[in-house]
Every structure is written in C-alpha cells, then in structure tokens.
C-alpha atoms as a PDB file:
ATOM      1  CA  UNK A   1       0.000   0.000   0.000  1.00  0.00           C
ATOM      2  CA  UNK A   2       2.793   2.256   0.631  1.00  0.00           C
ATOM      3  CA  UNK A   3       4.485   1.806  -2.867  1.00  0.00           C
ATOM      4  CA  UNK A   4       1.430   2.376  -4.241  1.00  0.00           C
ATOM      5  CA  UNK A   5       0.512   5.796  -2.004  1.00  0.00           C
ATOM      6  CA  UNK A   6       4.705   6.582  -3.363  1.00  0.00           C
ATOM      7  CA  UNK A   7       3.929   6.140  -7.012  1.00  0.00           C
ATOM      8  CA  UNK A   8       0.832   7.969  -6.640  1.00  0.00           C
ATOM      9  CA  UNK A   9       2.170  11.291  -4.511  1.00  0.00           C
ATOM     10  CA  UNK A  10       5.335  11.574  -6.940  1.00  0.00           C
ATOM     11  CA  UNK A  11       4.559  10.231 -10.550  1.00  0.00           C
ATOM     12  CA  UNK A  12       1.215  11.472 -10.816  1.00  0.00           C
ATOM     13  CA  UNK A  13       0.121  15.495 -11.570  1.00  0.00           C
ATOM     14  CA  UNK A  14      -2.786  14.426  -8.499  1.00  0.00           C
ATOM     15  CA  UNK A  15      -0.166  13.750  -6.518  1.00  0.00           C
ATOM     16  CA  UNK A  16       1.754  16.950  -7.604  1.00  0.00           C
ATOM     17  CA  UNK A  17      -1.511  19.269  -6.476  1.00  0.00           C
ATOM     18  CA  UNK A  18      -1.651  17.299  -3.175  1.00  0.00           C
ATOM     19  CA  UNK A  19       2.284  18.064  -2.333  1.00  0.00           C
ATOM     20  CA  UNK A  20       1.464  21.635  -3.794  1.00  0.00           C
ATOM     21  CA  UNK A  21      -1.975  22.309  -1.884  1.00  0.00           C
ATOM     22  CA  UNK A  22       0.061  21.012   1.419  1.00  0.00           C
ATOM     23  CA  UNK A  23       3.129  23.582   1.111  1.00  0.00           C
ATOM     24  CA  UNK A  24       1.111  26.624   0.118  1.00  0.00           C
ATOM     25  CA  UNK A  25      -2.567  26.514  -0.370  1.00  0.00           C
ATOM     26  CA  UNK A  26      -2.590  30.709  -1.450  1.00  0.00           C
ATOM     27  CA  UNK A  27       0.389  29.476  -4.243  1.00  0.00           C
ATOM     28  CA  UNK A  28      -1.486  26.426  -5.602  1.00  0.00           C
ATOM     29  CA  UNK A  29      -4.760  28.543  -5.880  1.00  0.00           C
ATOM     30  CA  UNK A  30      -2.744  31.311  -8.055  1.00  0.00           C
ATOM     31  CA  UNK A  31      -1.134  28.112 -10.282  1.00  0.00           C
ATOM     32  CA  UNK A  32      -4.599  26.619 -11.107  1.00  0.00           C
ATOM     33  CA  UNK A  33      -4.948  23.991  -8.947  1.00  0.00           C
ATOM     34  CA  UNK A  34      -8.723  23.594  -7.057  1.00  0.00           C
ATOM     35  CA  UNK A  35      -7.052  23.780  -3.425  1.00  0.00           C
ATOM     36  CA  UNK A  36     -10.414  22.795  -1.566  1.00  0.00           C
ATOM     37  CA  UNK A  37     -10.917  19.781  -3.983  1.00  0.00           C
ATOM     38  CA  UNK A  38      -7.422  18.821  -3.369  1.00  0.00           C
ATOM     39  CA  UNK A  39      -7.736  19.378   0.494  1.00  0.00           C
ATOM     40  CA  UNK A  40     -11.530  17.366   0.762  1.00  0.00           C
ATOM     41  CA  UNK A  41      -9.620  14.275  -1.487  1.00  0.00           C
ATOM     42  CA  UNK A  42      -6.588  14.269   1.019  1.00  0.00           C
ATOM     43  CA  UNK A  43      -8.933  14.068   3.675  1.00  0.00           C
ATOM     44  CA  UNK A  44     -11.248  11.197   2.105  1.00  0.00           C
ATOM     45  CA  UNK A  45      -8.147   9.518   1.019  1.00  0.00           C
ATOM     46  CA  UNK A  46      -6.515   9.614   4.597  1.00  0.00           C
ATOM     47  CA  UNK A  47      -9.725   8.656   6.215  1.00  0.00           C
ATOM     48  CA  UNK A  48     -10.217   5.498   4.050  1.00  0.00           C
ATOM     49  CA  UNK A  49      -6.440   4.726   4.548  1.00  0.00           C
ATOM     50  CA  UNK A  50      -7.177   4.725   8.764  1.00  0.00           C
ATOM     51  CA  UNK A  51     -10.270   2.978   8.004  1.00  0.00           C
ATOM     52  CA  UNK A  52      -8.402   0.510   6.142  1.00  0.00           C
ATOM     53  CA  UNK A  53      -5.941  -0.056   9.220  1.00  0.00           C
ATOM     54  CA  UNK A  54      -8.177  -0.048  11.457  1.00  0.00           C
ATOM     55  CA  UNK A  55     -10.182  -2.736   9.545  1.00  0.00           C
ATOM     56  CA  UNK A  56      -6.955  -4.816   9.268  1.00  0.00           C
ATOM     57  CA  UNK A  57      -6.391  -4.325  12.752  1.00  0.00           C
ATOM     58  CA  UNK A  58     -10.044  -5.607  14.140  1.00  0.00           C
ATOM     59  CA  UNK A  59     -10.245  -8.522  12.222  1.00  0.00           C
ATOM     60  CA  UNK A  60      -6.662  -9.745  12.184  1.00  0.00           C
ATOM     61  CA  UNK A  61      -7.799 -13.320  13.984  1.00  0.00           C
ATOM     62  CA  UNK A  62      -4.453 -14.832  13.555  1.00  0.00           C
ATOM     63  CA  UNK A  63      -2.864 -12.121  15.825  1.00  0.00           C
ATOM     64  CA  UNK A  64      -3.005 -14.388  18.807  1.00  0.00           C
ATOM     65  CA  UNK A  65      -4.670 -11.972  20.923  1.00  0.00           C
ATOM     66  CA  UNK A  66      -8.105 -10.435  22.538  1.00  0.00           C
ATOM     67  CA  UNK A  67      -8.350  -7.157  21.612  1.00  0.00           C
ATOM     68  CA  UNK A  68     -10.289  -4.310  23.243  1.00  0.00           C
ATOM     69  CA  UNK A  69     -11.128  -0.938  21.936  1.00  0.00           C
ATOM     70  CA  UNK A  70      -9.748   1.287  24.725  1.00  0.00           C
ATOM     71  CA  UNK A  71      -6.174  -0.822  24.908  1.00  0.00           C
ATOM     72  CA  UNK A  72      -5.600  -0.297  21.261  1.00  0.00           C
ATOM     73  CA  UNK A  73      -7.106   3.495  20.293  1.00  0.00           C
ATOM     74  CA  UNK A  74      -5.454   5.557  22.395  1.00  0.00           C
ATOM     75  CA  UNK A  75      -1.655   3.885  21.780  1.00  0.00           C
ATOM     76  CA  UNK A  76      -2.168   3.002  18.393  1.00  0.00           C
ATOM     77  CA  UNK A  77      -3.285   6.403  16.926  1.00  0.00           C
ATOM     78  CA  UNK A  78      -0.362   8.183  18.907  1.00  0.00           C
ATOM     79  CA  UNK A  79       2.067   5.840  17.453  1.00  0.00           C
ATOM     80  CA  UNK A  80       1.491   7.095  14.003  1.00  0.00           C
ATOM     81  CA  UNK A  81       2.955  10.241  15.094  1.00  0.00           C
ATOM     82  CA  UNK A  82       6.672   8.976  15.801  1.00  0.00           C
ATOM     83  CA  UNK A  83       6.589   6.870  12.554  1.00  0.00           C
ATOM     84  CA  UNK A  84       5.723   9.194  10.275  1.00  0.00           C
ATOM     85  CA  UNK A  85       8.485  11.787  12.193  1.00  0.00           C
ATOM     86  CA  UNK A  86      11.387   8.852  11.547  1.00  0.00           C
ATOM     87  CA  UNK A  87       9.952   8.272   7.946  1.00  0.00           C
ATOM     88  CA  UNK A  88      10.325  11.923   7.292  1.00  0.00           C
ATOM     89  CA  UNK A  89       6.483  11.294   5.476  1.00  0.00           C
ATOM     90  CA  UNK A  90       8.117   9.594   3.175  1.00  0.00           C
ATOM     91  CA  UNK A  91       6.073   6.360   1.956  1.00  0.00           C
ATOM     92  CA  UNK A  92       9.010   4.286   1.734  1.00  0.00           C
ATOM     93  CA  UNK A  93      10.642   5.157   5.029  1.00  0.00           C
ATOM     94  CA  UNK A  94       7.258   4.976   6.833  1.00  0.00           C
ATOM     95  CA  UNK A  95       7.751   1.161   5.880  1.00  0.00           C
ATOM     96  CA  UNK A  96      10.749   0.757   8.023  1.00  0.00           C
ATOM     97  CA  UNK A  97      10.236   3.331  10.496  1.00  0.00           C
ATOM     98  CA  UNK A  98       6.738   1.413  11.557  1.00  0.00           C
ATOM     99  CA  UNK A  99       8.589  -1.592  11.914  1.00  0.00           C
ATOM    100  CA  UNK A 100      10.688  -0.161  14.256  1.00  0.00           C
ATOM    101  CA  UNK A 101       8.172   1.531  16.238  1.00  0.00           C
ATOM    102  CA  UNK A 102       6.533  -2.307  16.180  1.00  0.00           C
ATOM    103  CA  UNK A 103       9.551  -3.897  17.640  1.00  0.00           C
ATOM    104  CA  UNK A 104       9.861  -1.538  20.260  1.00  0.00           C
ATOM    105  CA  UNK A 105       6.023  -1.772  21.306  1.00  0.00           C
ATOM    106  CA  UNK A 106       6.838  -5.273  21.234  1.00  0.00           C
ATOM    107  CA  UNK A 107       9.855  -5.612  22.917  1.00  0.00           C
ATOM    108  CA  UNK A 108       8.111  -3.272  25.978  1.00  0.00           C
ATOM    109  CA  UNK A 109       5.433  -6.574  26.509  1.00  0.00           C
ATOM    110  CA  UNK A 110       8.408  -8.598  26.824  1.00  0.00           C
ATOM    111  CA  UNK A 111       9.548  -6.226  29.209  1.00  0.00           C
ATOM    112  CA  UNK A 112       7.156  -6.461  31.644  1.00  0.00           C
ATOM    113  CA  UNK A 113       7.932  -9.942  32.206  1.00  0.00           C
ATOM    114  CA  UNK A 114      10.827  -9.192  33.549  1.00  0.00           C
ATOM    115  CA  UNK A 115       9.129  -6.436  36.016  1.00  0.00           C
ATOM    116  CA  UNK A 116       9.458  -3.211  33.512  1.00  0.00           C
ATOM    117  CA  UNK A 117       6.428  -0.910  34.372  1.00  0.00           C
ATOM    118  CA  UNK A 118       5.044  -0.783  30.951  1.00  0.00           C
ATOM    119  CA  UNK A 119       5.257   2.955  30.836  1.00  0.00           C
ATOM    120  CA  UNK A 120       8.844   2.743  29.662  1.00  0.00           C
ATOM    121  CA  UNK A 121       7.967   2.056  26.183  1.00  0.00           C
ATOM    122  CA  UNK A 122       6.214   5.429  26.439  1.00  0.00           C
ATOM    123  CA  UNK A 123       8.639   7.081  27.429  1.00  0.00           C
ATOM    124  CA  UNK A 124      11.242   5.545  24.653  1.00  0.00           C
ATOM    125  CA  UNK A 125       9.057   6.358  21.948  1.00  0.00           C
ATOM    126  CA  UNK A 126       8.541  10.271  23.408  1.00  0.00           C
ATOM    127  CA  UNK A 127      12.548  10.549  23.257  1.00  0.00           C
ATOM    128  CA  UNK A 128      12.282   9.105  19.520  1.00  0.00           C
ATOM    129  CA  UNK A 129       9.557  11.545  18.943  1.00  0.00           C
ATOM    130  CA  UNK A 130      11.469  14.810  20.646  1.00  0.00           C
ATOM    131  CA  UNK A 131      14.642  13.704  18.843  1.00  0.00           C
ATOM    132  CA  UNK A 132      13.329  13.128  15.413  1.00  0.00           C
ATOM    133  CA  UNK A 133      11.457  16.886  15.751  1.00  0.00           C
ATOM    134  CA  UNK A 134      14.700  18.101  17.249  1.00  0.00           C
ATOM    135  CA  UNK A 135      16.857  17.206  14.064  1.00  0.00           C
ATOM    136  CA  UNK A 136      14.220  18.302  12.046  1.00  0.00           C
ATOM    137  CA  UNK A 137      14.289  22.033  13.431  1.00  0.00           C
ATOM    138  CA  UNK A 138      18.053  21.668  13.354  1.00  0.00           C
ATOM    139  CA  UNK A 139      18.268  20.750  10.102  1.00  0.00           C
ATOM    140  CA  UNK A 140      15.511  23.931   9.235  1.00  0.00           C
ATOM    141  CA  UNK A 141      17.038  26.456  11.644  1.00  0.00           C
ATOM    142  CA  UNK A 142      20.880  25.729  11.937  1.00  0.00           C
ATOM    143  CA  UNK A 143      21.871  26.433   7.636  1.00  0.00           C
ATOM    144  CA  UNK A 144      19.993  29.854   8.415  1.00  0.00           C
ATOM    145  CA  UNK A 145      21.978  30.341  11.418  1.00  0.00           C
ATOM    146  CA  UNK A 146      25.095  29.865  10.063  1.00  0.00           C
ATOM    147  CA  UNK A 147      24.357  32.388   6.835  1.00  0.00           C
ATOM    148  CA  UNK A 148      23.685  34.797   9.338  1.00  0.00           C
ATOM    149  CA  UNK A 149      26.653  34.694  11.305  1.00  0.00           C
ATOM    150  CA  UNK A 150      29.004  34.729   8.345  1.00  0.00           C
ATOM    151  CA  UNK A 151      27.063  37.992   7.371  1.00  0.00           C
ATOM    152  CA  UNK A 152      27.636  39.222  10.476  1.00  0.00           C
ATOM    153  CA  UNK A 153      31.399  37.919  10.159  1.00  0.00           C
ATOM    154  CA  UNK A 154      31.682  39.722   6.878  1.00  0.00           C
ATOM    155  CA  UNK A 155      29.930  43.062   7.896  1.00  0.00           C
ATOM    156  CA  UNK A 156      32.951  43.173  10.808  1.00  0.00           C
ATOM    157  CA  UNK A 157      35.242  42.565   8.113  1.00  0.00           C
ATOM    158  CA  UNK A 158      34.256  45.034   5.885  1.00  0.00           C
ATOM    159  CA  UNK A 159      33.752  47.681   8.578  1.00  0.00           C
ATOM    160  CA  UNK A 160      37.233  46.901  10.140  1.00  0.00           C
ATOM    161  CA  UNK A 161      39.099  47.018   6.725  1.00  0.00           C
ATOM    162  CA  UNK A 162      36.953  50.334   6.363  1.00  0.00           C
ATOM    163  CA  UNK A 163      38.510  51.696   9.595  1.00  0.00           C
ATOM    164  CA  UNK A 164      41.602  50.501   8.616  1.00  0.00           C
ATOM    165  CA  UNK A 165      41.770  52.326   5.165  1.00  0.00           C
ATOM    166  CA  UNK A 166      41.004  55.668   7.266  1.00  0.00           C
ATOM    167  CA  UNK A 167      43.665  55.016   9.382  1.00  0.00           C
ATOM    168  CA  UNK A 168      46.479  54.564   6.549  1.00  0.00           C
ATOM    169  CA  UNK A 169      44.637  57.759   4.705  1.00  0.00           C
ATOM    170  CA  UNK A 170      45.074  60.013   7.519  1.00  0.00           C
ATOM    171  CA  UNK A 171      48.471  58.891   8.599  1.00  0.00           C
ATOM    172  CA  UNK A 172      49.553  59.691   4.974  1.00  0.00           C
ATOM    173  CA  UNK A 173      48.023  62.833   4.717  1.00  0.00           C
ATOM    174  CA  UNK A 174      50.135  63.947   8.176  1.00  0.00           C
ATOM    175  CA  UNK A 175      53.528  62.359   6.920  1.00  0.00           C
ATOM    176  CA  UNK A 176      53.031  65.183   3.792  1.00  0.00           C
ATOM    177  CA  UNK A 177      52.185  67.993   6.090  1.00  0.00           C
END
C-alpha cells in the first residue's frame, strides 16, 4: 500500500496538487490547482487509509490476541505520530520506520515480564519523537543560522578594513604635512 501511495504522490500530476496544496494553499490557488478539492480528497483519502488499518487491525484473527477498543485506540493512533516523524512522510521510510516503532512496542510486553512498568515504552518512543522533531528544526534552523553569522562575520570585516583604510589615509596625509 505504501508503494502504491509513493507512485501515486510523486509520478502522478494528483499527486503533484496534493504536495502543492500542502506547502502553500494561497500558491497552488494562483497556479490553477482547485485547493479545496485537493484538500476534501486528502482528507477522504486519509480517512479510508485509517479505516483501512483499522479494519486490518479488528479482524486480524491470527494475531493471537483479545483485543479491546480502549487498549488499542489511544496507543495506536499516537504511534502514528513517531513513525511518520522517523519516515520523514516519506512512503518508503514509513515502511521501516513502523517496523521499528513495532519492535519496540513489542519488545516493551516482553519487558514487563521481567518487572518493567510498561510505561517505559512510552517514554522511549517520546525521546524518539522529541529527537526526530529536534533534528528536524536543526536541520531547518541551523543552515539559516550559520548564513547569518558569516554575514555578520563579513559586515565586521568590511567595517574593520573600512577603519583601517582611514587610518592609513590620515596617517599619509600627516607624513606630507
């Protein structure tokens, strides 16, 4: 399904609108592209998809276990979160980010045989999720950073070559006097 959803969002010009509509809804409007059909399709697409899930979830049989609404909603829907933060959205990685995320939700039940409290697999994925949106701001804010510091490198340069230029200028003008 994710191939599929990958093929879609970057081969196809629906895709392209969807991508578009999601960075800048005013820009996509002044291109052409029908913004609030693009944004009601995302949403009927993503619903479906967490239908679909959901569906696969419920009537798994072969899973081995009972399953009850209020143990699986609330950690299952908050999981999505720090997979889709490792996959950087990106269909592919998604793949192998949720299998991660599994094996750690998994590993925590095998945990608490050996007298974990089961709240530490909570915890590990929050530090996945804070250090996946850490590197992402990093990544955003620290290229900026560093432009602006060699401007304000260069503008001391500039103003102390300035001040130096004076300085030889004025010195030469006294050694004629």
């Amino acid at each position: 399904m994710a191939i599929i959803i990958y093929i879609v969002l970057n081969k196809t010009t629906f895709g392209y609108e969807l991508k578009a509509c999601g960075f800048n809804r005013d820009a996509s409007k002044y291109a052409g592209i029908n913004e609030k059909r693009s944004i009601v399709l995302s949403m009927v697409i993503a619903g479906a998809l967490a239908g679909l899930g959901g569906g696969l979830l419920y009537l798994s049989g072969a899973s081995g276990r009972h399953i009850k609404p209020v143990d699986v909603l609330a950690p299952e829907g908050f999981n999505g979160i720090p997979v889709a933060l490792l996959g950087l959205s990106n269909p592919i990685g998604i793949i192998f980010s949720a299998i991660f995320i599994s094996y750690i939700t998994l590993g925590g039940n095998y945990l608490q045989t050996l007298d974990f409290v089961p709240e530490i697999i909570d915890i590990i994925i929050a530090c996945i999720i804070y250090f996946s949106a850490f590197a992402l701001i990093f990544r955003n804010i620290l290229p900026a950073l560093l432009k602006w510091r060699l401007s304000v490198a260069e503008k001391k340069r500039s103003q102390s070559s300035d001040s130096d230029e004076e300085g030889l200028a004025t010195e030469t003008e006294e050694g004629k006097e």
